[in-house]
C-alpha atoms as a PDB file:
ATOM      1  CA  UNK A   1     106.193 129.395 102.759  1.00  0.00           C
ATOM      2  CA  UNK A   2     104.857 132.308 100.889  1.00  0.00           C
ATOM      3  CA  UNK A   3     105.441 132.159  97.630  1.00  0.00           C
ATOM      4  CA  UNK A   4     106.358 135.844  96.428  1.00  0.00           C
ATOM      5  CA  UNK A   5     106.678 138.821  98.750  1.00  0.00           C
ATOM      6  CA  UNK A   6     103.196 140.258  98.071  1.00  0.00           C
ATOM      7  CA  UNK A   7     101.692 137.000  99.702  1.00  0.00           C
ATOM      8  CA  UNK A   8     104.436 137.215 102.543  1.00  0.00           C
ATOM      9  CA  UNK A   9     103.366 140.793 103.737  1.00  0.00           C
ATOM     10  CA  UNK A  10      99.953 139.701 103.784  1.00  0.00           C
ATOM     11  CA  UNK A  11     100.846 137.265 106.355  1.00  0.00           C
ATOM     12  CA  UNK A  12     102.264 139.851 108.127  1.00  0.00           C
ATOM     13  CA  UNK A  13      99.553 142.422 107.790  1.00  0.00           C
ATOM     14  CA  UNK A  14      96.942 139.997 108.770  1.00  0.00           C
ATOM     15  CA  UNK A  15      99.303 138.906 112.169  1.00  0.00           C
ATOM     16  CA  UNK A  16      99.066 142.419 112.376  1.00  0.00           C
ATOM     17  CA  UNK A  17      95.727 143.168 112.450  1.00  0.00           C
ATOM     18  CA  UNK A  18      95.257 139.957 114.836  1.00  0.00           C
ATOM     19  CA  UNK A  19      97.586 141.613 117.649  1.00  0.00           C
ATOM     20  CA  UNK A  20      95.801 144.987 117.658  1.00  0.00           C
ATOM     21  CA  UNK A  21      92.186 142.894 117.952  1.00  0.00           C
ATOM     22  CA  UNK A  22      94.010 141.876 121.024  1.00  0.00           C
ATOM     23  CA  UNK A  23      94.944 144.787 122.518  1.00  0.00           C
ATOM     24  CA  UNK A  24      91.762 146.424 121.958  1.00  0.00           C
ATOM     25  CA  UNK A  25      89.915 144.336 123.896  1.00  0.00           C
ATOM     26  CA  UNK A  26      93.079 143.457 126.734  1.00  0.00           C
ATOM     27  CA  UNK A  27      92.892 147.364 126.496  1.00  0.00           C
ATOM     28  CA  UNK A  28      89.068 147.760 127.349  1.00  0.00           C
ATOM     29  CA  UNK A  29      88.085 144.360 129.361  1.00  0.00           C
ATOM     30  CA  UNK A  30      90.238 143.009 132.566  1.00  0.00           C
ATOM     31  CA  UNK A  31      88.078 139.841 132.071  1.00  0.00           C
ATOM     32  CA  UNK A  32      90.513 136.913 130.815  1.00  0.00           C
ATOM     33  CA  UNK A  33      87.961 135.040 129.692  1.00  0.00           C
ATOM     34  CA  UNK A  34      87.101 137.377 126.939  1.00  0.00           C
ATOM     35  CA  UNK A  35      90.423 137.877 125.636  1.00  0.00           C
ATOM     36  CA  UNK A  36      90.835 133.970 125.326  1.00  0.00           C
ATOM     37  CA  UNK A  37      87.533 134.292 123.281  1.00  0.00           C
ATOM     38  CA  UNK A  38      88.887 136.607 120.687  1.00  0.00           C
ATOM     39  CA  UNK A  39      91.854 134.962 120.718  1.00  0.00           C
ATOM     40  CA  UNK A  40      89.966 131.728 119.702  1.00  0.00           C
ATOM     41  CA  UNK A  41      87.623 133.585 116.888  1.00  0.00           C
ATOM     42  CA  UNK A  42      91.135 135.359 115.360  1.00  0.00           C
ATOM     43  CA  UNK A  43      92.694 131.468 114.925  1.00  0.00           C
ATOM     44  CA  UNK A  44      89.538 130.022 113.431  1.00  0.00           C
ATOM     45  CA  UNK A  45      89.738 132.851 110.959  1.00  0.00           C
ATOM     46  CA  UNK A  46      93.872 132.870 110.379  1.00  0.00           C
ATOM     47  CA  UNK A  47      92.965 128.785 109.891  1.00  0.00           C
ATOM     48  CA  UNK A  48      90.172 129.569 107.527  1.00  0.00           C
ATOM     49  CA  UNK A  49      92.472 131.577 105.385  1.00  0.00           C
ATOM     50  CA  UNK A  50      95.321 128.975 105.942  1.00  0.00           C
ATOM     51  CA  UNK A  51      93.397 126.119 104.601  1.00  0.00           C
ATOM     52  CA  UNK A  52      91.649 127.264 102.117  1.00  0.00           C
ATOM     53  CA  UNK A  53      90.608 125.413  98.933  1.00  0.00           C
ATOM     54  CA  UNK A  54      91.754 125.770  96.729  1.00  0.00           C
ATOM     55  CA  UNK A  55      95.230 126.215  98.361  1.00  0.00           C
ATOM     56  CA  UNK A  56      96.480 129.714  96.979  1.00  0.00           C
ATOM     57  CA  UNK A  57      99.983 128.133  95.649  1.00  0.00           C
ATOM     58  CA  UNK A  58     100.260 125.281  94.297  1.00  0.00           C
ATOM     59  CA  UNK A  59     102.090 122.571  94.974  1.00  0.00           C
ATOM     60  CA  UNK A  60     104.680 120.521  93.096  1.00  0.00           C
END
């Protein structure tokens, strides 16, 4: 859980930012398979950011 608003929108802005990746290419490309891809890059980087070290709150 975020721990002050600041941190929460930038959850949101970055879940932002992965949905219109998404539609840009769904938007240009018919080809599934590509779309999956970019899907796949956008997690590794939402997981990079989500398991960071050092963690960006700490915990109790």
């Amino acid at each position: 859980m975020p721990a002050n608003e600041k941190e929460y929108n930038g959850n949101l802005f970055d879940q932002l930012s992965i949905l219109e990746e998404i539609e840009e290419v769904a938007a240009k490309t018919n080809d599934i398979e590509e779309v999956l891809r970019t899907v796949e890059k956008l997690k590794k980087r939402v997981n990079r950011k989500l398991y960071q070290k050092p963690p960006l709150v700490e915990e109790f």
